[in-house]
N, C-alpha and C. Protein backbone atom coordinates (compact mmCIF):
# COMPACT_ATOMS: atom_id res chain seq x y z
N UNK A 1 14.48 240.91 -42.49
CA UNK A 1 14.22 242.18 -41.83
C UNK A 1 13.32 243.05 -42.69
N UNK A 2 13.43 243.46 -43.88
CA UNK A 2 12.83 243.86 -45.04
C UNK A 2 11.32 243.38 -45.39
N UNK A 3 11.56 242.38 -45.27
CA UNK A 3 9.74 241.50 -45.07
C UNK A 3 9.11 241.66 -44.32
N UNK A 4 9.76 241.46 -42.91
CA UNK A 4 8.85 241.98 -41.96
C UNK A 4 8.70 243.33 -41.57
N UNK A 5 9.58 244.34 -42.44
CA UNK A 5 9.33 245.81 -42.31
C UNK A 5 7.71 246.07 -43.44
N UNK A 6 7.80 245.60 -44.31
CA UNK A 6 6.87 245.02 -45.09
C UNK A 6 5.64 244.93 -45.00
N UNK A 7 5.56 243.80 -44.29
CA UNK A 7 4.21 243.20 -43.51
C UNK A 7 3.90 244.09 -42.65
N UNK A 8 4.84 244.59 -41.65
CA UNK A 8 4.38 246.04 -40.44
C UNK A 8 3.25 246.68 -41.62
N UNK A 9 3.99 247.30 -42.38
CA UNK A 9 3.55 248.45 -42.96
C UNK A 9 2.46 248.01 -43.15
N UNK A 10 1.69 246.72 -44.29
CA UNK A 10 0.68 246.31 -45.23
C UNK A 10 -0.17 246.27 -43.87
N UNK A 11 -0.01 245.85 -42.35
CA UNK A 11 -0.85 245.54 -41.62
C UNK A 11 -1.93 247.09 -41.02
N UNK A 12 -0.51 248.14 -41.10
CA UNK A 12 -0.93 249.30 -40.84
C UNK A 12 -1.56 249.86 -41.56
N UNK A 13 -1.41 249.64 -42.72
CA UNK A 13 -2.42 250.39 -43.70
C UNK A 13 -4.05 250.32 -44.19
N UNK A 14 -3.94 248.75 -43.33
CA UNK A 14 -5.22 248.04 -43.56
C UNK A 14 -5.84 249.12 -42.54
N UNK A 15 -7.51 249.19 -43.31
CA UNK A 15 -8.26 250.02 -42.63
C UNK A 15 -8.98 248.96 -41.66
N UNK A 16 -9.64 249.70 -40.31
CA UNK A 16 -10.48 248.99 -39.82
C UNK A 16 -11.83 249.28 -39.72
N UNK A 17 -12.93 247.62 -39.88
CA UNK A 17 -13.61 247.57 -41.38
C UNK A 17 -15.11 247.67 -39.26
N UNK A 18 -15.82 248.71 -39.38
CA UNK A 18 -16.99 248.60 -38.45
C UNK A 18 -17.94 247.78 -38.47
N UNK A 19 -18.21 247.62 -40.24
CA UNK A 19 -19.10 246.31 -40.31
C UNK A 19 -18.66 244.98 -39.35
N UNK A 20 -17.67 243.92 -39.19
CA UNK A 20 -17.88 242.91 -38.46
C UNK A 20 -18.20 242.92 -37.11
N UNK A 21 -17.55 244.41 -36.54
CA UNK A 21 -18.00 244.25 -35.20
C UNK A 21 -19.40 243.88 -34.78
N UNK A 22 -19.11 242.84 -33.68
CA UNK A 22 -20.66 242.53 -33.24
C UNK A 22 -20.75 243.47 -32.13
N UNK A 23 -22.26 243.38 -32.05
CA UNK A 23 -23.71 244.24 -32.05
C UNK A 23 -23.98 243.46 -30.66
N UNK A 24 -23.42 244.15 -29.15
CA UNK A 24 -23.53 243.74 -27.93
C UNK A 24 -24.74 244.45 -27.23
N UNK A 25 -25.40 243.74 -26.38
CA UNK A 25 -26.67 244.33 -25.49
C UNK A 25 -25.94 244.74 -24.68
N UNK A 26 -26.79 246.07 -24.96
CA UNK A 26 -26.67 247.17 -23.89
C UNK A 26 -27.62 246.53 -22.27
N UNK A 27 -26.50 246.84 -21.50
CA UNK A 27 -26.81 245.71 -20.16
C UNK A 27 -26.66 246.68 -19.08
N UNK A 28 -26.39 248.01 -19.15
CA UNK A 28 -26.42 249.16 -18.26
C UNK A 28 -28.10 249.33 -18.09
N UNK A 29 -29.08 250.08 -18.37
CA UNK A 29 -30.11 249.76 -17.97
C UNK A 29 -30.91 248.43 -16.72
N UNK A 30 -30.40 247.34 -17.27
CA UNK A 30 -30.59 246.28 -16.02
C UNK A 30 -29.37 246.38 -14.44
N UNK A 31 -28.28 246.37 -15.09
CA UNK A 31 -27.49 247.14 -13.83
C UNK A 31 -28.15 247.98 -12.80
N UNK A 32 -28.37 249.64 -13.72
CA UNK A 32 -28.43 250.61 -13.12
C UNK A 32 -29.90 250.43 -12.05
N UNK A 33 -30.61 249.69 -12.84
CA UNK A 33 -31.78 248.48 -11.38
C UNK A 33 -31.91 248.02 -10.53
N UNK A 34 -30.60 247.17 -10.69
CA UNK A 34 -29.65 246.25 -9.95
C UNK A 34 -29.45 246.68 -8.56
N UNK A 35 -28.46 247.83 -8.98
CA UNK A 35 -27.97 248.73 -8.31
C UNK A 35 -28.43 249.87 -7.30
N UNK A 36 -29.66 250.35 -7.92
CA UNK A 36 -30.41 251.43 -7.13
C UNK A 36 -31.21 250.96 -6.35
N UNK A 37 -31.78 249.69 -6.72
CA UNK A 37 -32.81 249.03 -5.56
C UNK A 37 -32.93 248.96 -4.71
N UNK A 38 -33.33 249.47 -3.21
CA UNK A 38 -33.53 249.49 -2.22
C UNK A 38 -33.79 248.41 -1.62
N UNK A 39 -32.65 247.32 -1.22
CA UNK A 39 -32.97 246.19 -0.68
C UNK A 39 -32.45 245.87 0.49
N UNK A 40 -31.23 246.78 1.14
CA UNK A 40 -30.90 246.80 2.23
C UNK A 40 -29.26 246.19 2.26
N UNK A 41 -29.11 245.69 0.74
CA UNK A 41 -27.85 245.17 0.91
C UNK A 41 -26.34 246.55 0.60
N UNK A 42 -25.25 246.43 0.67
CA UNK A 42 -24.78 247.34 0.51
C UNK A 42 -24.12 247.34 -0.68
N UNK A 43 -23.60 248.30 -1.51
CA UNK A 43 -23.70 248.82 -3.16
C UNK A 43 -22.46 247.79 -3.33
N UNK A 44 -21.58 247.44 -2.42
CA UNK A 44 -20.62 246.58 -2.93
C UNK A 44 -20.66 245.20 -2.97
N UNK A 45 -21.64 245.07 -2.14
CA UNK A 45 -22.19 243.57 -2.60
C UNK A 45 -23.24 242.95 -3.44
N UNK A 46 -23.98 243.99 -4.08
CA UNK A 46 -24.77 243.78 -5.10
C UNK A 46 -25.20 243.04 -6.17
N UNK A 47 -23.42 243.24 -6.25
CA UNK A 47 -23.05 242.08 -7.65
C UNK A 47 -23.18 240.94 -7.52
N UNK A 48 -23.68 239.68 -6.26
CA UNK A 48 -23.63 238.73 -6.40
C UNK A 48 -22.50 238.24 -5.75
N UNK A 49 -22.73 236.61 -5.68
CA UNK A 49 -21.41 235.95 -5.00
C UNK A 49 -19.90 236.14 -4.96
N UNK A 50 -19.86 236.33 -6.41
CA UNK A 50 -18.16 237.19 -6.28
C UNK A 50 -17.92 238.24 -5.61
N UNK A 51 -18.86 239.21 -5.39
CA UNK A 51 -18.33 240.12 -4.91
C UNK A 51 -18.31 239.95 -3.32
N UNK A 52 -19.13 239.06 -2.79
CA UNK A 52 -19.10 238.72 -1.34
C UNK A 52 -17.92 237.70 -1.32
N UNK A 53 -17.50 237.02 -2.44
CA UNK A 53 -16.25 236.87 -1.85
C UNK A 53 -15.12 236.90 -2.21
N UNK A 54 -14.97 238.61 -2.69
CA UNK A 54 -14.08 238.98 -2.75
C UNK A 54 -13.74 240.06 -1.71
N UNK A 55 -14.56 240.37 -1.55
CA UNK A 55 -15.05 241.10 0.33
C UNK A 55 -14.35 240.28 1.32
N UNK A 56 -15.12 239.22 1.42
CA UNK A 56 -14.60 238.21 2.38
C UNK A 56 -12.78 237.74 2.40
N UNK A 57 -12.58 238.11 1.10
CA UNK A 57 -10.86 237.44 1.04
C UNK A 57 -10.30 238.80 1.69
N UNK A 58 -10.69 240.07 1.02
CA UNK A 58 -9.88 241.26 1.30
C UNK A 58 -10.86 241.52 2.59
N UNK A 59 -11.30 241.37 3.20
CA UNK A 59 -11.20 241.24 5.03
C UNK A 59 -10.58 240.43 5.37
N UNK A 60 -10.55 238.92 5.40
CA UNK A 60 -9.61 238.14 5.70
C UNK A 60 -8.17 238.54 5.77
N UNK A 61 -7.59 239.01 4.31
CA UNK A 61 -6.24 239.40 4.04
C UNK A 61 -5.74 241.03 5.08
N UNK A 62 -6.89 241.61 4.96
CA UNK A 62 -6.37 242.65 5.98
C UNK A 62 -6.50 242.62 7.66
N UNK A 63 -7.56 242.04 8.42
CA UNK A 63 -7.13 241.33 9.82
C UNK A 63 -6.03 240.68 9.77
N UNK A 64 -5.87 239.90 8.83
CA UNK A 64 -4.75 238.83 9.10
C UNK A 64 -3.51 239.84 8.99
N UNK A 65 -3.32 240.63 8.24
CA UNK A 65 -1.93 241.41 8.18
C UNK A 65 -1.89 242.49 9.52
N UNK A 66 -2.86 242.71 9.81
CA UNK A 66 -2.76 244.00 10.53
C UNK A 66 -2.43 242.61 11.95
N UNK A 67 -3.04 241.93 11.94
CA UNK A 67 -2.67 240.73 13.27
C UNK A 67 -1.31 240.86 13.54
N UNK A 68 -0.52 240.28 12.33
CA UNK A 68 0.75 239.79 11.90
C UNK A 68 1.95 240.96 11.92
N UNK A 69 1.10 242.05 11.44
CA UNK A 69 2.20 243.45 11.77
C UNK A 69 2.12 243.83 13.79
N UNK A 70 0.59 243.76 14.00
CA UNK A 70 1.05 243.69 15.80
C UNK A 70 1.52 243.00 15.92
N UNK A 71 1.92 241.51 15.65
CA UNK A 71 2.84 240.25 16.40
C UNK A 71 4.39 240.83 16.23
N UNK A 72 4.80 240.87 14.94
CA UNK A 72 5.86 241.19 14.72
C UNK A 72 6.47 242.65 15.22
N UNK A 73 5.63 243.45 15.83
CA UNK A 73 5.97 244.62 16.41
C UNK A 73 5.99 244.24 17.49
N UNK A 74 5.32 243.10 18.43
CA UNK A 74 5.08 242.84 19.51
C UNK A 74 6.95 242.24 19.48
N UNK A 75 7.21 241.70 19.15
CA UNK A 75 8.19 240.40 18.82
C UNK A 75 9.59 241.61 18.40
N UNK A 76 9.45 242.40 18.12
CA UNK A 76 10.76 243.68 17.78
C UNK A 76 10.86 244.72 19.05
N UNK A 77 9.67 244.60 19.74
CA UNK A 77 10.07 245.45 21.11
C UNK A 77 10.34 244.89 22.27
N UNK A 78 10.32 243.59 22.16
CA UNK A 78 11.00 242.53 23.23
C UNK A 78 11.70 241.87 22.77
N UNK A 79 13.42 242.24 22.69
CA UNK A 79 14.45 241.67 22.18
C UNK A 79 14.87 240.75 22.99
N UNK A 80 15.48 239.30 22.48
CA UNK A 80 15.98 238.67 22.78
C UNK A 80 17.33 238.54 24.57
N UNK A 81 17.03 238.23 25.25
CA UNK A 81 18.28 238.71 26.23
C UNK A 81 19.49 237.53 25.68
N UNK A 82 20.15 238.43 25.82
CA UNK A 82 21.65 237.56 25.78
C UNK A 82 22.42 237.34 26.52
N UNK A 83 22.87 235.73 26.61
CA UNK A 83 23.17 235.07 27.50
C UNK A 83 23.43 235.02 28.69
């Protein structure tokens, strides 16, 4: 318990060192291109294939529920007759 109260501490004390961080391209500039271009497509599909189909799943997933909530409402206001 003592050791690893220990080690907590020695880990916390360590400073953190800016030098190793790597040195990433700045990729906002080509985006913000991307993005503003007047091409007719719409801002949420911009991004490329993922985003068309991730469009495509979350349309899919919401017809299909909103279907499935009319069936099952359809199916709760016409109760069963008994016998």
């Amino acid at each position: 318990m003592l050791r690893s109260l220990l080690a907590l501490r020695q880990i916390a004390q360590r400073t953190i060192s800016t030098a190793s961080r790597r040195q990433f391209e700045n990729k906002v500039p080509e985006k913000q291109k991307l993005f503003q271009e007047d091409n007719g497509i719409p801002v949420h599909l911009k991004g490329g294939i993922a985003d068309a189909l991730l469009y495509r799943a979350t349309m899919i997933l919401t017809v299909g529920g909103a279907a499935y909530s009319m069936y099952q409402l359809a199916v709760a206001s016409f109760p069963k007759k008994q016998g």
